[in-house]
Protein backbone atom coordinates (compact mmCIF):
# COMPACT_ATOMS: atom_id res chain seq x y z
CA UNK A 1 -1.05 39.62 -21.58
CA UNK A 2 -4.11 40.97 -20.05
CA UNK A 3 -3.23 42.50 -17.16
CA UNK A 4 -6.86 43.90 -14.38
CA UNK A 5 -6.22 45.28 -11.13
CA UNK A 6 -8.17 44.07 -7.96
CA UNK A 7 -7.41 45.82 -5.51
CA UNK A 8 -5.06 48.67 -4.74
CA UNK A 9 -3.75 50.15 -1.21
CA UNK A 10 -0.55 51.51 0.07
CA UNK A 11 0.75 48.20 0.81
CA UNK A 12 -0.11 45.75 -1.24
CA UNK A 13 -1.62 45.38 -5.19
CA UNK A 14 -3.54 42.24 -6.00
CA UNK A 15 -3.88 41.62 -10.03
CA UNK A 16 -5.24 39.12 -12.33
CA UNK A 17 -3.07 38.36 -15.24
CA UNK A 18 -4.37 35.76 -18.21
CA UNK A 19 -1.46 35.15 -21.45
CA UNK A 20 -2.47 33.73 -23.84
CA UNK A 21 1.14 33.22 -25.79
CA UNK A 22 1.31 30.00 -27.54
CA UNK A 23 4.32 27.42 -28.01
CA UNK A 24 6.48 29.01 -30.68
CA UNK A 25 5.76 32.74 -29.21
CA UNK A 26 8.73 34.86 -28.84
CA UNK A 27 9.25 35.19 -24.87
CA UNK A 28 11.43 38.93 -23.85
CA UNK A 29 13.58 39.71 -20.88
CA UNK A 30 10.97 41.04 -17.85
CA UNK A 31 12.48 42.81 -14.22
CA UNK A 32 10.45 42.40 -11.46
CA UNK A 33 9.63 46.09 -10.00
CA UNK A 34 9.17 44.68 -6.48
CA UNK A 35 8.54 41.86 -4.05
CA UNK A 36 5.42 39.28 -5.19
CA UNK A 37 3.84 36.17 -5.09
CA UNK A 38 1.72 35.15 -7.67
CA UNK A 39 -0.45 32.07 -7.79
CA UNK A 40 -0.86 29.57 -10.94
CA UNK A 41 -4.64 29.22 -11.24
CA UNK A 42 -5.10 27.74 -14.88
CA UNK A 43 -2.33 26.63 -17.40
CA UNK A 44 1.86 26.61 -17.51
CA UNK A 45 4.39 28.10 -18.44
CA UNK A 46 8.30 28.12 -18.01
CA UNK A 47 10.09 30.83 -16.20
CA UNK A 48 13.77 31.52 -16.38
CA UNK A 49 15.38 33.42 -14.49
CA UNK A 50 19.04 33.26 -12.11
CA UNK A 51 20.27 30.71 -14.75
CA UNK A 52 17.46 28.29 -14.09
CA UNK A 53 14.26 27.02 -15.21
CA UNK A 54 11.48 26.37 -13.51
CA UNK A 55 7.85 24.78 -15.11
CA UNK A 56 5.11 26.29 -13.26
CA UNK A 57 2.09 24.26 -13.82
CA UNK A 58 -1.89 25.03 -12.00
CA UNK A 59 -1.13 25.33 -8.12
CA UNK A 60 2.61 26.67 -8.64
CA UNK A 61 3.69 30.11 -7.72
CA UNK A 62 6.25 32.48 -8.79
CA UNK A 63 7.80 34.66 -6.65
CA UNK A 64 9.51 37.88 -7.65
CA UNK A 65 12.22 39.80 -6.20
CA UNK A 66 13.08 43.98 -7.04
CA UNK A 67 15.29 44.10 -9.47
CA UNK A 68 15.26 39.90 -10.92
CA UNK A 69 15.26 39.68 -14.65
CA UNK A 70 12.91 36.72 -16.14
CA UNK A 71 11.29 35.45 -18.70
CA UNK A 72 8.53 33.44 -19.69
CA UNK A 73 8.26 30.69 -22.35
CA UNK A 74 4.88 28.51 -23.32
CA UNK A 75 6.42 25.41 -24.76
CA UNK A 76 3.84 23.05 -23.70
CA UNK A 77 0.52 24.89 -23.65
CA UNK A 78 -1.51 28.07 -24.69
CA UNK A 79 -1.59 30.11 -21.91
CA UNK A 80 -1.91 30.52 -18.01
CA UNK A 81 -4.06 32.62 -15.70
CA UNK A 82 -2.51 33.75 -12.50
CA UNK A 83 -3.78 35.73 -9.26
CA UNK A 84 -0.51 38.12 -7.78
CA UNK A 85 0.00 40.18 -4.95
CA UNK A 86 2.62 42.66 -4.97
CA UNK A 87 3.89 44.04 -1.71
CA UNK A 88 6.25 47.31 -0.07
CA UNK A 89 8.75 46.50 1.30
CA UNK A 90 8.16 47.34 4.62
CA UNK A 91 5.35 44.78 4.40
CA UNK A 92 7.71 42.09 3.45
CA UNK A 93 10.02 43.29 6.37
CA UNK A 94 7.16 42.40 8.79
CA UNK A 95 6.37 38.85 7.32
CA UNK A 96 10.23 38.15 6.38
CA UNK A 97 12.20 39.88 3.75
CA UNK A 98 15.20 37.40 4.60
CA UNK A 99 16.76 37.54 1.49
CA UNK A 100 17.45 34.13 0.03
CA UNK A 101 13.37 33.44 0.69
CA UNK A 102 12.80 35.91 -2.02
CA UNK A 103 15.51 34.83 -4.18
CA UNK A 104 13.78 31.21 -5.08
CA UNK A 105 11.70 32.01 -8.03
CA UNK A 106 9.37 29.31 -8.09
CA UNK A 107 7.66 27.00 -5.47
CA UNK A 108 5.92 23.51 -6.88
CA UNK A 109 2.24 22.85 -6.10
CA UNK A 110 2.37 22.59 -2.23
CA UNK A 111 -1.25 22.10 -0.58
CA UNK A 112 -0.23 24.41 2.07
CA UNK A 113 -0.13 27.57 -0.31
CA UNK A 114 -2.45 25.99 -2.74
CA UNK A 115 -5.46 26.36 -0.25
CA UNK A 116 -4.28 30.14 0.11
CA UNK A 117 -4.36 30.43 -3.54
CA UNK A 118 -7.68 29.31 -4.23
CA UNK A 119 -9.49 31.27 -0.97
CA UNK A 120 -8.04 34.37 -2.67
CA UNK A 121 -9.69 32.92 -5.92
CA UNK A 122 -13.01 32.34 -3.86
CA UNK A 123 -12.50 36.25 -2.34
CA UNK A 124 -11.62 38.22 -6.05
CA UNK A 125 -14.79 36.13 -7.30
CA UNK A 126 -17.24 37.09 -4.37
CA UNK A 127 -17.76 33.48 -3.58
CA UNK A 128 -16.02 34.49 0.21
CA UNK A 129 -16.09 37.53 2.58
CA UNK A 130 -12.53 37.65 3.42
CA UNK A 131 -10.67 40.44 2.30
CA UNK A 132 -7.89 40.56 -0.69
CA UNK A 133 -5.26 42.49 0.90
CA UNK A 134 -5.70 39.99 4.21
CA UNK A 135 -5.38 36.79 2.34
CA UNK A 136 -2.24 37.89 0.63
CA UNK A 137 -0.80 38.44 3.86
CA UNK A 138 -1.80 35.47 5.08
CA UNK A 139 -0.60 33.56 1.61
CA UNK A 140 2.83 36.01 2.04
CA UNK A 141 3.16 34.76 5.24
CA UNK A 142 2.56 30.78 4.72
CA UNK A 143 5.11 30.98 1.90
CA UNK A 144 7.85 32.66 3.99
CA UNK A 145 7.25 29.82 6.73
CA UNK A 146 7.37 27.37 3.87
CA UNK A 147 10.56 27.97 2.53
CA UNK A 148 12.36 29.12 5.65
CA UNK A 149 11.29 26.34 7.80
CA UNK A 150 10.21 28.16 10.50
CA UNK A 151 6.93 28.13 12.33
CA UNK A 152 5.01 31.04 12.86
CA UNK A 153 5.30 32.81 15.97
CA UNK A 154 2.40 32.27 18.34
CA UNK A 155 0.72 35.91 18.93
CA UNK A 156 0.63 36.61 22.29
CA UNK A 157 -2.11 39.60 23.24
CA UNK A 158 -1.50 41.72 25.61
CA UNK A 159 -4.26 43.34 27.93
CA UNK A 160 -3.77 46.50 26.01
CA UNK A 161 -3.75 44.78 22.75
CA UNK A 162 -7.31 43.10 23.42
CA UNK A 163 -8.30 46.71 24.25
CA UNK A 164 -7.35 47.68 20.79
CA UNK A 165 -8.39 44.61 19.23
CA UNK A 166 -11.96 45.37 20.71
CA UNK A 167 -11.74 49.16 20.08
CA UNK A 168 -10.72 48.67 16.58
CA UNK A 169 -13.84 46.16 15.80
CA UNK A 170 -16.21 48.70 17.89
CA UNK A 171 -14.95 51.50 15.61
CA UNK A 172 -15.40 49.37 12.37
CA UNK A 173 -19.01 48.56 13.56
CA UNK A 174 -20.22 52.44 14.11
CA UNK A 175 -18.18 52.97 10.90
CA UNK A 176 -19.69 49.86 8.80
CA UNK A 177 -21.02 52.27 6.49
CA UNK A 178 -18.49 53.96 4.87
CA UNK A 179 -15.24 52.72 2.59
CA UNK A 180 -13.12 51.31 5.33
CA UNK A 181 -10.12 49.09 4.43
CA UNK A 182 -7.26 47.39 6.32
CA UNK A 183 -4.84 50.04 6.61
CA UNK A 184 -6.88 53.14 8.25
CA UNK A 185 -8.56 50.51 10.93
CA UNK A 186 -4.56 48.98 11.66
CA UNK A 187 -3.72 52.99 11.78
CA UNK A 188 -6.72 52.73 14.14
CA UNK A 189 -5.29 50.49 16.64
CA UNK A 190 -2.19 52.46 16.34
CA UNK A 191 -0.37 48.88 15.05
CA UNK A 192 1.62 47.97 11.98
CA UNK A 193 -0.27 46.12 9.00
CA UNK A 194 0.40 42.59 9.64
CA UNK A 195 0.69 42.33 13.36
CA UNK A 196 -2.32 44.53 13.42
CA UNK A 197 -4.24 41.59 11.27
CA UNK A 198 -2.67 38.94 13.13
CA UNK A 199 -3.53 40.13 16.51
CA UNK A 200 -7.30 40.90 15.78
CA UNK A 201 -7.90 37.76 14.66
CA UNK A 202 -6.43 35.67 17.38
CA UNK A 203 -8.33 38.15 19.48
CA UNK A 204 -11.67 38.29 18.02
CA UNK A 205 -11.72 35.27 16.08
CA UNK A 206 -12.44 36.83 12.35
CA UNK A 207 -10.60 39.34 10.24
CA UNK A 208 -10.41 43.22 10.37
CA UNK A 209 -12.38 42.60 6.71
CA UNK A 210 -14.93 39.92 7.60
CA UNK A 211 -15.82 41.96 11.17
CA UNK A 212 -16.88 44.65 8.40
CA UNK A 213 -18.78 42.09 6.22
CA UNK A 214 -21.03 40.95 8.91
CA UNK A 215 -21.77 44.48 11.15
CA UNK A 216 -23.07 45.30 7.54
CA UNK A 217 -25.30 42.36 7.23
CA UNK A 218 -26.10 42.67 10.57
CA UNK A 219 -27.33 46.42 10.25
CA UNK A 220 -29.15 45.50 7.07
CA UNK A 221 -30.54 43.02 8.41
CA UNK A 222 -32.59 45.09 11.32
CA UNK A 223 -33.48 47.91 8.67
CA UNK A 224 -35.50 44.97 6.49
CA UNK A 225 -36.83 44.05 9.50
CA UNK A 226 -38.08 47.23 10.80
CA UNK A 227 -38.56 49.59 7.62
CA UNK A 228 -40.22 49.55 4.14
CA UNK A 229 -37.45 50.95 2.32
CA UNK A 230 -36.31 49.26 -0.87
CA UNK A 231 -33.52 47.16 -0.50
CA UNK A 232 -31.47 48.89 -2.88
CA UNK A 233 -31.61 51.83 -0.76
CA UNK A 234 -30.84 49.23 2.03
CA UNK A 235 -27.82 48.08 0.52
CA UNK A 236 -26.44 50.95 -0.06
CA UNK A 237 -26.83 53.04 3.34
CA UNK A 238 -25.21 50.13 5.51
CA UNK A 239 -22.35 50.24 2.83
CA UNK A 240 -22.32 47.92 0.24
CA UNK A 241 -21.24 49.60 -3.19
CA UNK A 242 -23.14 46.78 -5.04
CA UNK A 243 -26.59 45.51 -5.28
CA UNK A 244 -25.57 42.43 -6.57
CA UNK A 245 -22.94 41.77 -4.07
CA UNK A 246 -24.99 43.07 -1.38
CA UNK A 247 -27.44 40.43 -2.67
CA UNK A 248 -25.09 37.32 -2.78
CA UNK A 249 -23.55 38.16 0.37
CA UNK A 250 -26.76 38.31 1.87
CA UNK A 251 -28.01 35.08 0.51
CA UNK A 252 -24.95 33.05 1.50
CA UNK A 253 -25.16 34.09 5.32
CA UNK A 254 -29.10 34.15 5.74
CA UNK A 255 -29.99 31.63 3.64
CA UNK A 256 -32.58 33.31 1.45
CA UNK A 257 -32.81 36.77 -0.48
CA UNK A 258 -32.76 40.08 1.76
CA UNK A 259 -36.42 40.16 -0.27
CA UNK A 260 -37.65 36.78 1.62
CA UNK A 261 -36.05 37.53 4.73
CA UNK A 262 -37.96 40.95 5.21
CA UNK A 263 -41.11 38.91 4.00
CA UNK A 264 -40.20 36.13 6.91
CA UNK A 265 -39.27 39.12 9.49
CA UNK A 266 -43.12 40.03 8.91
CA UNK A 267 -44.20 36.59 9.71
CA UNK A 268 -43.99 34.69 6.75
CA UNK A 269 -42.70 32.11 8.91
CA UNK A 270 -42.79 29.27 5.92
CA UNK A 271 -39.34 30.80 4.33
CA UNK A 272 -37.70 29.59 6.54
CA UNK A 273 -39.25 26.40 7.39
CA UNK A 274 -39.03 25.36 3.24
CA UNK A 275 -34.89 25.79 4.30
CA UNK A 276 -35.42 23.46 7.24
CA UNK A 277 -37.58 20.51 5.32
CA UNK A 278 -34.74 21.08 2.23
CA UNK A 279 -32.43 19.76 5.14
């Protein structure tokens, strides 16, 4: 088992895990250490665990619960991949830590976690500007209002709560450029974790993480514009720790390379008319 972590903060871990046990491997008693949720990107495999069964096949997800012994058996193929988020429990207690949610082991492939499952695929491969930690709250939270039945209560913001919705997002923008993540811009707002994501969103319309995405963009934008500097050195000051990302990110929202779009900001006007006629 190959086991590469994402993404690390206080509250939540997000790992990718790829097996590649065979039918006939040996499977051994596992405990899960805490609460998770892991989705079934690529393969199978049978988990046992509270004297059942369950085949998890490409869209399932397992769920683990402190303490749950399991184990995993590949009877039918060679191997799985799978994308989990493990949580503290005082996140859980926020989305719903009601215990027999916990206790199922396994959902099937449901379309309403599925698409979860594969935008946290699009995010850990770059192809997205949503953040990890945000999507598995979000996928967290779907699950829990899967299994319990319940819809999701509607946020309701506050006058004070748009103030530190707008505060927050002013603070990330004159901020941009340095490491910010989730939990020091909900400490911020003076808000717990999830209702801290929940609430900017329905206020502003984005997340905490994408509001960060695009003031970056946005700054990097006006320095190709206005200055000479290489765009590595671009990149880097409006605080993107990768060229390459910086790059790809860049190309997805404007259309063209941050190269071509300082070369159109200068009046190379044909860029962007080529991306026009292509339409």
């Amino acid at each position: 088992m190959a086991a590469t972590t994402l993404l690390q903060r206080p509250s939540i871990t997000v790992s990718d895990f790829r097996c590649d046990a065979a039918p006939g491997d040996a499977a051994f008693v596992e405990q899960h250490r805490c609460h998770s949720i892991s989705y079934v990107r690529k393969g199978s495999f049978a988990c046992h665990s509270r004297g059942r069964r369950f085949e998890l096949v490409a869209g399932s997800v397992l769920i683990g619960y402190p303490g749950d012994e399991y184990f995993c058996s590949h009877d039918h193929c060679c191997g799985d991949e799978c994308l989990s988020f493990f949580l503290t429990p005082e996140l859980v207690e926020a989305i719903g830590d009601r215990t027999e949610i916990w206790q199922v082991v396994s959902a099937p492939p449901l379309p309403e976690l599925m698409v979860f499952g594969e935008l946290a695929q699009a995010v850990a491969d770059g192809r997205s500007d949503a953040g990890l930690d945000e999507i598995g709250q979000y996928f967290a939270s779907r699950f829990v209002e899967l299994v319990s039945g319940r819809a999701p209560k509607p946020v309701t913001a506050t006058a004070q709560d748009r103030r530190r919705a707008v505060e927050t997002a002013l603070w990330i923008d004159a901020h941009s450029d340095q490491q910010i993540d989730l939990e020091q811009a909900a400490r911020q707002a003076e808000l717990s974790l999830f209702h801290f994501l929940r609430l900017f969103g329905n206020v502003l319309g984005v997340t905490p993480h994408q509001y960060l995405v695009r003031s970056r963009l946005r700054h990097a934008a006006r320095l190709l514009a206005d200055e000479d500097r290489p765009v590595t050195d671009i990149a880097y000051d409006v605080g993107f720790g990768d060229l390459s990302n910086f790059v790809r990110t860049f190309h997805r929202a404007a259309g063209v390379s941050p190269l071509k779009f300082r070369q159109a900001s200068r009046g190379d006007r044909k860029i962007f008319q080529e991306r026009l006629d292509l339409h």
